[in-house]
Protein backbone atom coordinates (compact mmCIF):
# COMPACT_ATOMS: atom_id res chain seq x y z
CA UNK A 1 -38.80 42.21 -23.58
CA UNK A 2 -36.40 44.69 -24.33
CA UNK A 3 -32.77 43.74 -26.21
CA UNK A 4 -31.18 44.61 -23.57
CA UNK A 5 -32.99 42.80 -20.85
CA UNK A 6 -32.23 39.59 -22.73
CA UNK A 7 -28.43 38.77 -22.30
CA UNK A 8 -29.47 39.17 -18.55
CA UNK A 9 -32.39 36.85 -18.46
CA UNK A 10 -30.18 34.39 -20.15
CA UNK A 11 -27.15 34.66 -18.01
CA UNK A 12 -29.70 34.38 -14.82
CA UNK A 13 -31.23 30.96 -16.32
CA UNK A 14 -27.79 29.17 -17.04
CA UNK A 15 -26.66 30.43 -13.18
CA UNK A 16 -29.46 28.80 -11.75
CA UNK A 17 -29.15 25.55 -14.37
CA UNK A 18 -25.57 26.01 -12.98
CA UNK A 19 -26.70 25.62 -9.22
CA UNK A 20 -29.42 22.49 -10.20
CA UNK A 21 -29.60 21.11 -13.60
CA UNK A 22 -32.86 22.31 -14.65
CA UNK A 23 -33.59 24.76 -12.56
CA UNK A 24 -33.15 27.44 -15.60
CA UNK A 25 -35.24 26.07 -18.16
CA UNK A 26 -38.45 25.35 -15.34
CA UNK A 27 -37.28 29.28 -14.52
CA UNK A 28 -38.22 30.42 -17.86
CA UNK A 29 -41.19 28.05 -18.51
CA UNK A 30 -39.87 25.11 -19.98
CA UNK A 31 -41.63 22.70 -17.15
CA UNK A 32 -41.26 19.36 -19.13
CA UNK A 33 -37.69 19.77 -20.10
CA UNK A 34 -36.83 21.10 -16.50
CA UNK A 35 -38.20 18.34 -14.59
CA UNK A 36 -36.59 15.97 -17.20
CA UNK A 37 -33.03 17.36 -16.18
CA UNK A 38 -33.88 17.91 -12.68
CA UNK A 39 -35.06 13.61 -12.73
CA UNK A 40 -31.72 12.82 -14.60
CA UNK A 41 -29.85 14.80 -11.89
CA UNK A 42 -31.91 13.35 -9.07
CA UNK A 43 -30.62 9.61 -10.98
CA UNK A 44 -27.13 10.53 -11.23
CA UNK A 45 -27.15 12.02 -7.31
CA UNK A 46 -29.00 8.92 -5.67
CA UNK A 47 -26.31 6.55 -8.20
CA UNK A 48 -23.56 8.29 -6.23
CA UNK A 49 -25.20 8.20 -3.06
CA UNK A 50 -25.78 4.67 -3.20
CA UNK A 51 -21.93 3.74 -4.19
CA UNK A 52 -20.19 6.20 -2.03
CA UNK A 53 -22.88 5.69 1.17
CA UNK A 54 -21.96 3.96 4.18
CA UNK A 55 -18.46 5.31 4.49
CA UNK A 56 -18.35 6.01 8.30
CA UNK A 57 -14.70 5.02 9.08
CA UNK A 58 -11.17 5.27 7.89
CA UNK A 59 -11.45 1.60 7.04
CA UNK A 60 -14.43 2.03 4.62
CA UNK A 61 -12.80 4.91 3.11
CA UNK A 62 -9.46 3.03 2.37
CA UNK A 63 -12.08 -0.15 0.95
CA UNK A 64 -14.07 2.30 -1.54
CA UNK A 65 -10.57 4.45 -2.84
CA UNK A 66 -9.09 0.81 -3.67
CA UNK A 67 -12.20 -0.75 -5.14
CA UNK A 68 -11.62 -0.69 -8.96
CA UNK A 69 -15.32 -1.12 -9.43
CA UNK A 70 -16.57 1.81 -7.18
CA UNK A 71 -13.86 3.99 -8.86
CA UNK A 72 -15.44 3.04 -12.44
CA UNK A 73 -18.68 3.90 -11.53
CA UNK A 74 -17.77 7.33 -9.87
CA UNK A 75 -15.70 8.09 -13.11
CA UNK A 76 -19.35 7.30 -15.21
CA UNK A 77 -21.32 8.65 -13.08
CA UNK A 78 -19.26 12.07 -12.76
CA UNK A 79 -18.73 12.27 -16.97
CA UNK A 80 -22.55 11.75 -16.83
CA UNK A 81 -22.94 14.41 -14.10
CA UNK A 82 -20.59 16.93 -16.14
CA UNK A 83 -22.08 16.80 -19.55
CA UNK A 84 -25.58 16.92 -17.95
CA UNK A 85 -24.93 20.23 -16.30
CA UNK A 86 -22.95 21.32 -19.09
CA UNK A 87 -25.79 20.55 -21.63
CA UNK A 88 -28.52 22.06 -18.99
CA UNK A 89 -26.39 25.36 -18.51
CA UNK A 90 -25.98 25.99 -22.33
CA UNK A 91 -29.72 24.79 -22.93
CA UNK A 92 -30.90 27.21 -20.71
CA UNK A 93 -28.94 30.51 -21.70
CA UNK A 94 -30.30 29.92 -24.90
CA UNK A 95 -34.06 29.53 -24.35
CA UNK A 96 -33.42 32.97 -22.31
CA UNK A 97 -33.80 34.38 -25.65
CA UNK A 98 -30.16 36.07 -25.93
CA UNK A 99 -29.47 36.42 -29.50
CA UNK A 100 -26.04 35.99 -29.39
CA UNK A 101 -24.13 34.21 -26.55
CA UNK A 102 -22.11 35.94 -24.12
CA UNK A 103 -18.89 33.80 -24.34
CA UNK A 104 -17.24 34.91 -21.09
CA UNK A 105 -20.67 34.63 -19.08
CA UNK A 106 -21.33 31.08 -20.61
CA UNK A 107 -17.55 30.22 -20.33
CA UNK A 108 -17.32 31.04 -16.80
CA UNK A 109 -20.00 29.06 -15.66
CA UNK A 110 -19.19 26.19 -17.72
CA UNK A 111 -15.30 26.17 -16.36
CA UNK A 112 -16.48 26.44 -13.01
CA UNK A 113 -18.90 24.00 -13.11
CA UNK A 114 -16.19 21.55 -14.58
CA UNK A 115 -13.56 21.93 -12.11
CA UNK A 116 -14.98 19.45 -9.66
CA UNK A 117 -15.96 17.12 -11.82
CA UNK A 118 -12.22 17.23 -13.51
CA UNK A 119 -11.20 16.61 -9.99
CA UNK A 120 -12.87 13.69 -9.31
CA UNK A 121 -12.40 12.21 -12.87
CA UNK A 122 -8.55 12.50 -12.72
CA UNK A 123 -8.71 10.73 -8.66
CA UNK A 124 -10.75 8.20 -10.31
CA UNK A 125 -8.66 7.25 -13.11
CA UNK A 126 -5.42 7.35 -12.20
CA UNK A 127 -6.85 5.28 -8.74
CA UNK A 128 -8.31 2.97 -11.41
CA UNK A 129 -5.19 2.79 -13.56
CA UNK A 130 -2.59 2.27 -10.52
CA UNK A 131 -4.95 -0.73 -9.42
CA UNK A 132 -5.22 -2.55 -12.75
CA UNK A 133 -1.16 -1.47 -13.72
CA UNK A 134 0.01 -2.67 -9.88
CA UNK A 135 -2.21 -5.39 -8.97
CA UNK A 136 -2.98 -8.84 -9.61
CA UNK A 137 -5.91 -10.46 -11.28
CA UNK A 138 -6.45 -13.07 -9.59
CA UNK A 139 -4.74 -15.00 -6.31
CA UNK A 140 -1.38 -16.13 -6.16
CA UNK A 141 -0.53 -19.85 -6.63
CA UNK A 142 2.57 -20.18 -4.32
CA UNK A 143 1.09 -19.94 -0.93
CA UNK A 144 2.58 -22.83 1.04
CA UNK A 145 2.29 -23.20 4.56
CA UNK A 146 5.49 -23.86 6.69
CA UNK A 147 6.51 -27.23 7.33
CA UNK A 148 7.70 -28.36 10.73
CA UNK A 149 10.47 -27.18 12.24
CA UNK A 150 12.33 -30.29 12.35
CA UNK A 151 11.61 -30.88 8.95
CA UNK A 152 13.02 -27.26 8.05
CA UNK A 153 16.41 -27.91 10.02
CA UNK A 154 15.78 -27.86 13.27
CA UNK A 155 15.62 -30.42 16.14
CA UNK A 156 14.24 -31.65 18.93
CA UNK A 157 9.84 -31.38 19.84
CA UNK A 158 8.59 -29.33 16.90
CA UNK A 159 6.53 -26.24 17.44
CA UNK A 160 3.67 -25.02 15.19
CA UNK A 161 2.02 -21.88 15.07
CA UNK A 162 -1.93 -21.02 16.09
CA UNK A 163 -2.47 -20.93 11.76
CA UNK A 164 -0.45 -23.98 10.56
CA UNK A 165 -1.28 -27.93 11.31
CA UNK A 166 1.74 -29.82 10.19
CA UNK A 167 2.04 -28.90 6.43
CA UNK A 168 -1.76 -27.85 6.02
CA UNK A 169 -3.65 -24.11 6.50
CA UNK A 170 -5.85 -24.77 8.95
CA UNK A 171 -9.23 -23.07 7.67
CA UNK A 172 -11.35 -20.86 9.94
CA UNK A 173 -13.86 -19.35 7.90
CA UNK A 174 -16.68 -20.08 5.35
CA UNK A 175 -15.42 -21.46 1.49
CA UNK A 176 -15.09 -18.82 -1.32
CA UNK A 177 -12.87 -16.07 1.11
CA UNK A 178 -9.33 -15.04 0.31
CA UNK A 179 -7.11 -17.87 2.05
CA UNK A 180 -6.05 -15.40 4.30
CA UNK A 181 -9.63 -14.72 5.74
CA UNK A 182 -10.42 -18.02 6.22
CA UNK A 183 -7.28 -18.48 8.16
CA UNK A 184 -8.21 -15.48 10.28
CA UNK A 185 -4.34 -13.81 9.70
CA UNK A 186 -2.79 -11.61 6.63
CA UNK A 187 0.53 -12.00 6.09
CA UNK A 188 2.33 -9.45 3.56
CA UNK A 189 6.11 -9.70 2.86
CA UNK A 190 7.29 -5.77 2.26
CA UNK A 191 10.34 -5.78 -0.22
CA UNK A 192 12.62 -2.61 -0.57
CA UNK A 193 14.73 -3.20 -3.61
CA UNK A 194 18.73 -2.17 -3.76
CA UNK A 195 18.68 -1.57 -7.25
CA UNK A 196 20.01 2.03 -8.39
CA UNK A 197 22.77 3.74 -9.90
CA UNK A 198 25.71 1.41 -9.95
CA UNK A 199 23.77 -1.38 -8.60
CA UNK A 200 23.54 -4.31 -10.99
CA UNK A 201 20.80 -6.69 -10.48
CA UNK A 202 18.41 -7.00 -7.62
CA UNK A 203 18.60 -7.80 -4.07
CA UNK A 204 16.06 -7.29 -1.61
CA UNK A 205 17.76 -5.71 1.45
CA UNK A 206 14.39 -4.92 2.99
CA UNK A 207 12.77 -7.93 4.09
CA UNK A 208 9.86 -7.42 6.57
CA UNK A 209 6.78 -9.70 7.31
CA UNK A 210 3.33 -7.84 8.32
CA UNK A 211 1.01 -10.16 9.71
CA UNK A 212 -2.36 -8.65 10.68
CA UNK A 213 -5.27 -10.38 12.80
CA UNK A 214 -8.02 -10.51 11.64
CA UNK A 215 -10.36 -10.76 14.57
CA UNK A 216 -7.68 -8.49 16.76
CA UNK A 217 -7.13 -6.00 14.12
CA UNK A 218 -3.58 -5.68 15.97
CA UNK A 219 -0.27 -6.24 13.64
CA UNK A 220 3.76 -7.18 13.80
CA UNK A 221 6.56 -6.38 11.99
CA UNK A 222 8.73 -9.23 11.59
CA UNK A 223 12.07 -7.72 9.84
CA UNK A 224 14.63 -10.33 8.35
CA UNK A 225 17.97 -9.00 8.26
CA UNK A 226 19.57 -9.21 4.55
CA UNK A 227 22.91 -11.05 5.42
CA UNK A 228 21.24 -14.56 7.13
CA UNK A 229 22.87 -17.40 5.83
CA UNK A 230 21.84 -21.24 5.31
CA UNK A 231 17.70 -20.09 5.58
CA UNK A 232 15.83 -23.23 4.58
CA UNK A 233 14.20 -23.33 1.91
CA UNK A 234 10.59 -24.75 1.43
CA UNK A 235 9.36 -28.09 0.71
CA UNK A 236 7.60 -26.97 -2.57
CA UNK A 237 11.31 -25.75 -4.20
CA UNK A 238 13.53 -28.75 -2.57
CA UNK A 239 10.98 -31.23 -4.14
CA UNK A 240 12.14 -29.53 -7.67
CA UNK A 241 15.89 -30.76 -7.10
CA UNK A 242 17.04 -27.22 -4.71
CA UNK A 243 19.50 -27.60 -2.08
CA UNK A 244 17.86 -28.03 1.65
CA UNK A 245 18.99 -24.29 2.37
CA UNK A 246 20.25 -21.61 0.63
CA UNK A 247 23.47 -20.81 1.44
CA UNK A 248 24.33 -17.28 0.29
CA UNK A 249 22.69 -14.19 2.44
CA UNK A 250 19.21 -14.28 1.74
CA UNK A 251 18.95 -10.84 -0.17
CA UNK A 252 20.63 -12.43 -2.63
CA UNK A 253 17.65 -15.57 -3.08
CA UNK A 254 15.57 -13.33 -5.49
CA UNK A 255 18.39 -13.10 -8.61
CA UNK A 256 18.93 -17.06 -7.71
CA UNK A 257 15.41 -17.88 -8.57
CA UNK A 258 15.33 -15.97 -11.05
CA UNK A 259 17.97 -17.92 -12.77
CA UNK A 260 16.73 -20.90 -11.68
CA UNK A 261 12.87 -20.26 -12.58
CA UNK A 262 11.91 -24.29 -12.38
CA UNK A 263 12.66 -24.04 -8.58
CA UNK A 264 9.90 -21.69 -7.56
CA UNK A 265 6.97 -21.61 -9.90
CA UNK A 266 3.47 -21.04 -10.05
CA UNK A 267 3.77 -17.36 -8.72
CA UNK A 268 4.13 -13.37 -10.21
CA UNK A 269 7.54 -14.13 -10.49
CA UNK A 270 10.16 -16.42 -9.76
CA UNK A 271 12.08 -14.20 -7.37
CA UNK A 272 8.89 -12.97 -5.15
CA UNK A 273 8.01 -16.59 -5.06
CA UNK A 274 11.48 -17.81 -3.82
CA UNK A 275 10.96 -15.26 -1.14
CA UNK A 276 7.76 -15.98 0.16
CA UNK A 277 7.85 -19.56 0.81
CA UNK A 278 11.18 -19.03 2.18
CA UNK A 279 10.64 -16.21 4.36
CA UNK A 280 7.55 -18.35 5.41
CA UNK A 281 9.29 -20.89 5.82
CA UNK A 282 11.48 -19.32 8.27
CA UNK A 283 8.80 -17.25 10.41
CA UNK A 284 6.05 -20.32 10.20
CA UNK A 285 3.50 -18.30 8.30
CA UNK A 286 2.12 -19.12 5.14
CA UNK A 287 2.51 -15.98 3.07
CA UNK A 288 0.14 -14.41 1.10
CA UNK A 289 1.25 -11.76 -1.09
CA UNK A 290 3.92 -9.48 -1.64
CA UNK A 291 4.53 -5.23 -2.15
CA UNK A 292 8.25 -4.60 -3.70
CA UNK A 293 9.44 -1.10 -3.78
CA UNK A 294 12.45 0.07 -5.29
CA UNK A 295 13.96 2.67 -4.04
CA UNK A 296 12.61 5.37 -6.13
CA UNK A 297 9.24 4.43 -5.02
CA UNK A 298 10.25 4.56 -1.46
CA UNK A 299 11.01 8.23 -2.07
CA UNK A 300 8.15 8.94 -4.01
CA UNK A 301 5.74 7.89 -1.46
CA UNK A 302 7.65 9.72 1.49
CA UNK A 303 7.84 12.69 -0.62
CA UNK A 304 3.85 12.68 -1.80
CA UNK A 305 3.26 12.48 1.71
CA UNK A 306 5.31 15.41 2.51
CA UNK A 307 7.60 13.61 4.79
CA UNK A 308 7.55 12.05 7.86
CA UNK A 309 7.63 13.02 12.24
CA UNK A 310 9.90 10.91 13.85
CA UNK A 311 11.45 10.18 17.31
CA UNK A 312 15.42 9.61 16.68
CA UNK A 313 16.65 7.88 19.45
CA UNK A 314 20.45 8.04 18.17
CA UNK A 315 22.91 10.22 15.99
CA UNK A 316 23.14 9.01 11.94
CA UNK A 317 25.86 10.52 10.29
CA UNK A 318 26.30 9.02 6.70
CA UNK A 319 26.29 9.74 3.37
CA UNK A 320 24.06 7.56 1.14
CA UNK A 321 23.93 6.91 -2.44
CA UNK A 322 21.20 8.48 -4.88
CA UNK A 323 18.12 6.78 -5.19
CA UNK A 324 18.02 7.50 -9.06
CA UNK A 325 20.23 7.46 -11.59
CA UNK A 326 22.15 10.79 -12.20
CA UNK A 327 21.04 11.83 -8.53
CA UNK A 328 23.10 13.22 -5.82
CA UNK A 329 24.65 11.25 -2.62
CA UNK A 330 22.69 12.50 0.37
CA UNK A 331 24.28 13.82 3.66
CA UNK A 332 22.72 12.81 6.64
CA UNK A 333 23.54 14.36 10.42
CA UNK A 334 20.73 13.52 12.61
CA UNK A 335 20.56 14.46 16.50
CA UNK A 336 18.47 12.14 18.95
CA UNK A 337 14.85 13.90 19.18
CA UNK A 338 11.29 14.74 17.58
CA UNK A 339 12.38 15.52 13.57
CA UNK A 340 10.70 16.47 10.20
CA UNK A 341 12.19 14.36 7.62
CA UNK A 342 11.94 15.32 4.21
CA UNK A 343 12.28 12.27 1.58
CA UNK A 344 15.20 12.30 1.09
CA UNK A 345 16.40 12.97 4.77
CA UNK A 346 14.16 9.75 5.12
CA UNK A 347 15.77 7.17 2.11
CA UNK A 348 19.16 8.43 4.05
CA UNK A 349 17.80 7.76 7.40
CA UNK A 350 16.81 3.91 6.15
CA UNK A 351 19.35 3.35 4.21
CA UNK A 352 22.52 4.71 6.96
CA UNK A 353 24.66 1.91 7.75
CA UNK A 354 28.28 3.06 7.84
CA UNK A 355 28.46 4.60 11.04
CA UNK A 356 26.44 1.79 12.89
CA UNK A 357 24.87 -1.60 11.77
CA UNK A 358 22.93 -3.72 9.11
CA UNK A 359 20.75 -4.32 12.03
CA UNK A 360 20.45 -1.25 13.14
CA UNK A 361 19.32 0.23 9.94
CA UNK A 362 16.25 -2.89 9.91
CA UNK A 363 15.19 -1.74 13.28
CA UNK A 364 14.59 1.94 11.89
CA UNK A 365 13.38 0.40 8.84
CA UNK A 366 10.32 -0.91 11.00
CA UNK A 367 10.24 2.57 12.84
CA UNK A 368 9.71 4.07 9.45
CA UNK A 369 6.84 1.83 7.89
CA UNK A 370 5.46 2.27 11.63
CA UNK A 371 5.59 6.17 11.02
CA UNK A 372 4.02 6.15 7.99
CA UNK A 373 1.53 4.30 8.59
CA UNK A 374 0.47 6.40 11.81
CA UNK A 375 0.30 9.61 9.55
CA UNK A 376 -1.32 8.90 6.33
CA UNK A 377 -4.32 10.10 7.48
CA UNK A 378 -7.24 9.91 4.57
CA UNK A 379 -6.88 13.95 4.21
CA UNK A 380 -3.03 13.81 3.28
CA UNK A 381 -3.78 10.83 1.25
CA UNK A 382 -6.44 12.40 -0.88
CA UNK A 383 -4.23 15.43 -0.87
CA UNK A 384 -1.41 14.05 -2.40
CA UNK A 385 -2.99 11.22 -4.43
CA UNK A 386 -2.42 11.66 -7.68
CA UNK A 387 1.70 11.79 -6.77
CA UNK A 388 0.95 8.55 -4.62
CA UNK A 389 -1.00 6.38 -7.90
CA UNK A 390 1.98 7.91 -10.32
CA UNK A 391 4.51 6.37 -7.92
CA UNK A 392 2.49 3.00 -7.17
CA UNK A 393 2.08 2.72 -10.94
CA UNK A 394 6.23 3.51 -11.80
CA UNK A 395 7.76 1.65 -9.06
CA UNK A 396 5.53 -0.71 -7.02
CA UNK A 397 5.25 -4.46 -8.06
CA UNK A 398 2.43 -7.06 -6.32
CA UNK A 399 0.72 -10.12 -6.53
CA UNK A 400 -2.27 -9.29 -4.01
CA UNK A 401 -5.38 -9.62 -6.13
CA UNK A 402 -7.35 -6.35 -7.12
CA UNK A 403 -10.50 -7.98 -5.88
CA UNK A 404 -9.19 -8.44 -2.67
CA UNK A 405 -7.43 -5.17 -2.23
CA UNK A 406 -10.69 -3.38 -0.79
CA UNK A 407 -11.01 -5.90 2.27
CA UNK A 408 -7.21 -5.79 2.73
CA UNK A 409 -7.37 -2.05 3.00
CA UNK A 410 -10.29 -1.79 5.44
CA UNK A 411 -8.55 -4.63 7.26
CA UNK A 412 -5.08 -2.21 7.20
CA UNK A 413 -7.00 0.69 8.00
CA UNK A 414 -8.27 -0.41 11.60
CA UNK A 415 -4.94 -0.84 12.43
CA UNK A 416 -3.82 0.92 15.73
CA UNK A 417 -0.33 2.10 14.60
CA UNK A 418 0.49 2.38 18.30
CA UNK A 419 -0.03 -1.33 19.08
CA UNK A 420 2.35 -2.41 15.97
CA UNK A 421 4.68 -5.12 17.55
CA UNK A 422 8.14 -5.09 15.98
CA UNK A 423 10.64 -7.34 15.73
CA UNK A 424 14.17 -7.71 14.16
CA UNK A 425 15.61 -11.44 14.01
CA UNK A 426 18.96 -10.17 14.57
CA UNK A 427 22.43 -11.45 16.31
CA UNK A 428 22.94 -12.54 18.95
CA UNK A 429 19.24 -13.60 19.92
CA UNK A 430 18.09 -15.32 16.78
CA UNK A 431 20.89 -17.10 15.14
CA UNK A 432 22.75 -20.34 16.12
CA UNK A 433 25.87 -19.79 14.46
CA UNK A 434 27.59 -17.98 11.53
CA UNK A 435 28.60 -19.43 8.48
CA UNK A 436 32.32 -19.83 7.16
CA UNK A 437 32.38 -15.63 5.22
CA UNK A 438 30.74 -14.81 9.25
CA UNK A 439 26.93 -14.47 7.84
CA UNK A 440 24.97 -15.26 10.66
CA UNK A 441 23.12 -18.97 10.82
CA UNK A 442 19.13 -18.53 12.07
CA UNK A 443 17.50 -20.24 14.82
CA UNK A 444 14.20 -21.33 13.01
CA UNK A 445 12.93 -22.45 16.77
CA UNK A 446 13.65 -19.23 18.32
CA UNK A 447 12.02 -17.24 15.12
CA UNK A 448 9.19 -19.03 15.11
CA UNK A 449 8.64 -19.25 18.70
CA UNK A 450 8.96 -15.34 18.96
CA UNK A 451 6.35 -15.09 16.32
CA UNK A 452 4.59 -17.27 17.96
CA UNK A 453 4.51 -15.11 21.06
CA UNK A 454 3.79 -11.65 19.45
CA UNK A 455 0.59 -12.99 17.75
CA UNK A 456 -0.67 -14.74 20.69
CA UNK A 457 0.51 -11.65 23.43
CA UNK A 458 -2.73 -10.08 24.68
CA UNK A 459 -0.87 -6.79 25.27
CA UNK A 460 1.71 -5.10 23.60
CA UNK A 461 4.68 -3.84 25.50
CA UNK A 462 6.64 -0.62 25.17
CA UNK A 463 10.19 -2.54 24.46
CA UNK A 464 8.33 -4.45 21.25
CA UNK A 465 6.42 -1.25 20.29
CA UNK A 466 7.80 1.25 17.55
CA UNK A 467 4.85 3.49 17.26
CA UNK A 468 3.35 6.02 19.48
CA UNK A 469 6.23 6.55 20.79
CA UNK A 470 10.23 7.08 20.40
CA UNK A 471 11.83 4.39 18.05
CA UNK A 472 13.81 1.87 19.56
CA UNK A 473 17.48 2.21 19.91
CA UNK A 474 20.16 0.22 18.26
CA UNK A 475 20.02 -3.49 18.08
């Protein structure tokens, strides 16, 4: 072989060890070795296979990309994958006989046949990361199920959901499942924080139930307006020496527990707790878990997203206050019609208040959560997930289990967004009477007997429905 011949021989051999670890070294002679790297390859590939096989829907997709587990075996099994091919390319320039190395040959293939693998490790990790950092280990201890309604305040015949038998969960499914499963229905509260720049404390101005059956796949969006007075509280908290309702607006229950921690134990935290069982308490579902956002988050994930499409039915003209400290207020003129909105157009849009209503900004709360979850499709999602873990890790707080998140996902995921019921409990329909400061009073009967109604409806009608189409008007 001639000198010259050689630096080409060996750049040839590392391509092809490049292409299929291997491949070089059997190219040049070296069967044993090749076939050992082309077995260790074949391995790594069916390992993968095996993990990442079966995905055939958007459900199974959202189950594997929130399955700690599969993400820690595609993070080994791509390190393995990269310094196998790595090894195999250098291995193989060299038995091509060059006697020197040709660093920007042997460089280039190298880089490029890290890239991928770089990819996948960094979706893997943070994924992995955001799980463990967000995420519960294990399930929540303050699931209660409603009592009856004219134990909670009401009176006259009491009325119990299709899920709750007087103060017990009625179980539907085999021993060993998530509570929720066996009950056939997943209820989630959603909390949106208002704590930012000048805003001591929290209180949870964002109150909205999703309930999701299991069996029906079909979901509602129960939104609880911030400023209801005299909610009753549940049985497990007035046991502990708490008054039978609480009598400030309810956004203000999750600083209360906190103060009073003996109240409303055996949760993630005092607050969350106080809200779930009396939330639940108030719809007549036992709920499950909880997601709190601040409102950093909330702009994070809008903005990893790359905004939202949205049907304004109405004109907002406001002028809202930063959602970080140091920030600047936000403007917001909106015209009725199809619109892009940016993040921050969309923190503005569900935060506007001044020039219409408390209960007006809940309903296009709903339209909102709606919205997004009609276009994260698994594309812009993988497209923008490393921004979407960074912001679930920074500013997202829950109590649903990691274990569980996988089946919760693929439950999520089958979702038709435009069959998502929606629901505001909002004057004058669903309270009874206002307190002395004018907070409105609920009508537990009337709340629960609307919920009620949208889980049981066999269809969904266009006046409850807030995706698919324009957003509702103006409560």
């Amino acid at each position: 072989m001639r000198p010259g011949d050689r630096p080409r021989l060996a750049a040839r051999c590392a391509a092809l060890s490049f292409l299929v670890p291997g491949l070089g070294q059997l190219y040049v002679g070296e069967r044993r070795r090749g076939l050992v790297m082309l077995a260790a390859a074949a391995v790594l590939l069916g390992l993968l296979t095996w993990r990442v096989g079966g995905v055939d829907s958007r459900g199974d997709l959202a189950a594997r990309a929130t399955d700690s587990r599969f993400l820690l075996t595609l993070l080994a099994v791509d390190v393995a994958f990269l310094a196998l091919r790595l090894a195999s390319i250098v291995d193989a320039y060299r038995l091509g006989r060059a006697r020197r190395a040709a660093a920007a040959t042997l460089g280039g293939l190298a880089l490029l046949a890290a890239v991928p693998h770089v990819a996948v490790g960094v979706y893997a990790y943070r994924g992995y990361d955001a799980i463990e950092t967000v995420f519960a280990a294990e399930e929540p201890g303050d699931v209660v199920a409603p009592t009856p309604i004219a134990d909670a305040g009401g009176d006259g015949p009491v009325t119990l959901l299709p899920t709750i038998a007087g103060s017990s969960i009625v179980v539907h499914g085999p021993e060993g499942q998530p509570p929720w499963m066996q009950r056939g229905r997943l209820n989630v509260l959603l909390l949106g924080a208002d704590q930012g720049p000048g805003r001591p404390g929290l209180r949870t101005d964002t109150m909205i139930v999703a309930t999701i059956g299991v069996e029906s796949e079909r979901a509602a969006l129960l939104s609880v307006p911030r400023n209801l007075a005299q909610v009753p509280l549940a049985r497990a908290a007035r046991a502990k020496g708490a008054p039978r309702v609480f009598v400030n607006p309810l956004n203000e229950l999750y600083e209360y527990a906190r103060e009073n921690p003996n109240l409303f134990s055996g949760g993630h935290d005092p607050g969350t707790t106080a809200l779930k069982q009396t939330v639940g308490q108030l719809v007549g579902l036992p709920i499950d878990y909880y997601v709190l956002v601040d409102f950093r988050g909330f702009f994070g994930l809008v903005d990893a997203l790359g905004g939202i499409d949205l049907d304004v039915p109405e004109p907002v003209l406001d002028r809202v206050s930063p959602y970080e400290e140091g920030g600047d207020w936000i403007r917001i003129d909106l015209q009725p019609g199809r619109q892009h909105l940016d993040a921050a157009m969309t923190f503005a849009y569900v935060r506007a208040r001044s020039q219409s209503s408390d209960y007006s900004r809940i309903e296009r709360q709903r339209c909102v959560i709606a919205a997004i979850a009609d276009q994260a499709s698994p594309a812009k999602v993988l497209r923008s997930f490393g921004a979407l873990a960074k912001t679930f890790s920074d500013s997202v707080s829950s109590d649903i289990p990691a274990g569980g998140l996988p089946a919760i996902s693929r439950l999520a995921a089958s979702i038709d967004p435009g069959e998502i019921v929606s629901i505001g409990f909002v004057p004058p329909e669903f309270d009874k009477a206002s307190d002395g400061k004018g907070f409105p009073i609920p009508d537990v009967r009337k709340i629960r007997d609307a919920v009620a109604n949208a889980i049981a409806a066999p269809v969904v009608t266009a006046s409850t429905t807030v995706a698919g189409g324009a957003c509702g008007g103006s409560s």
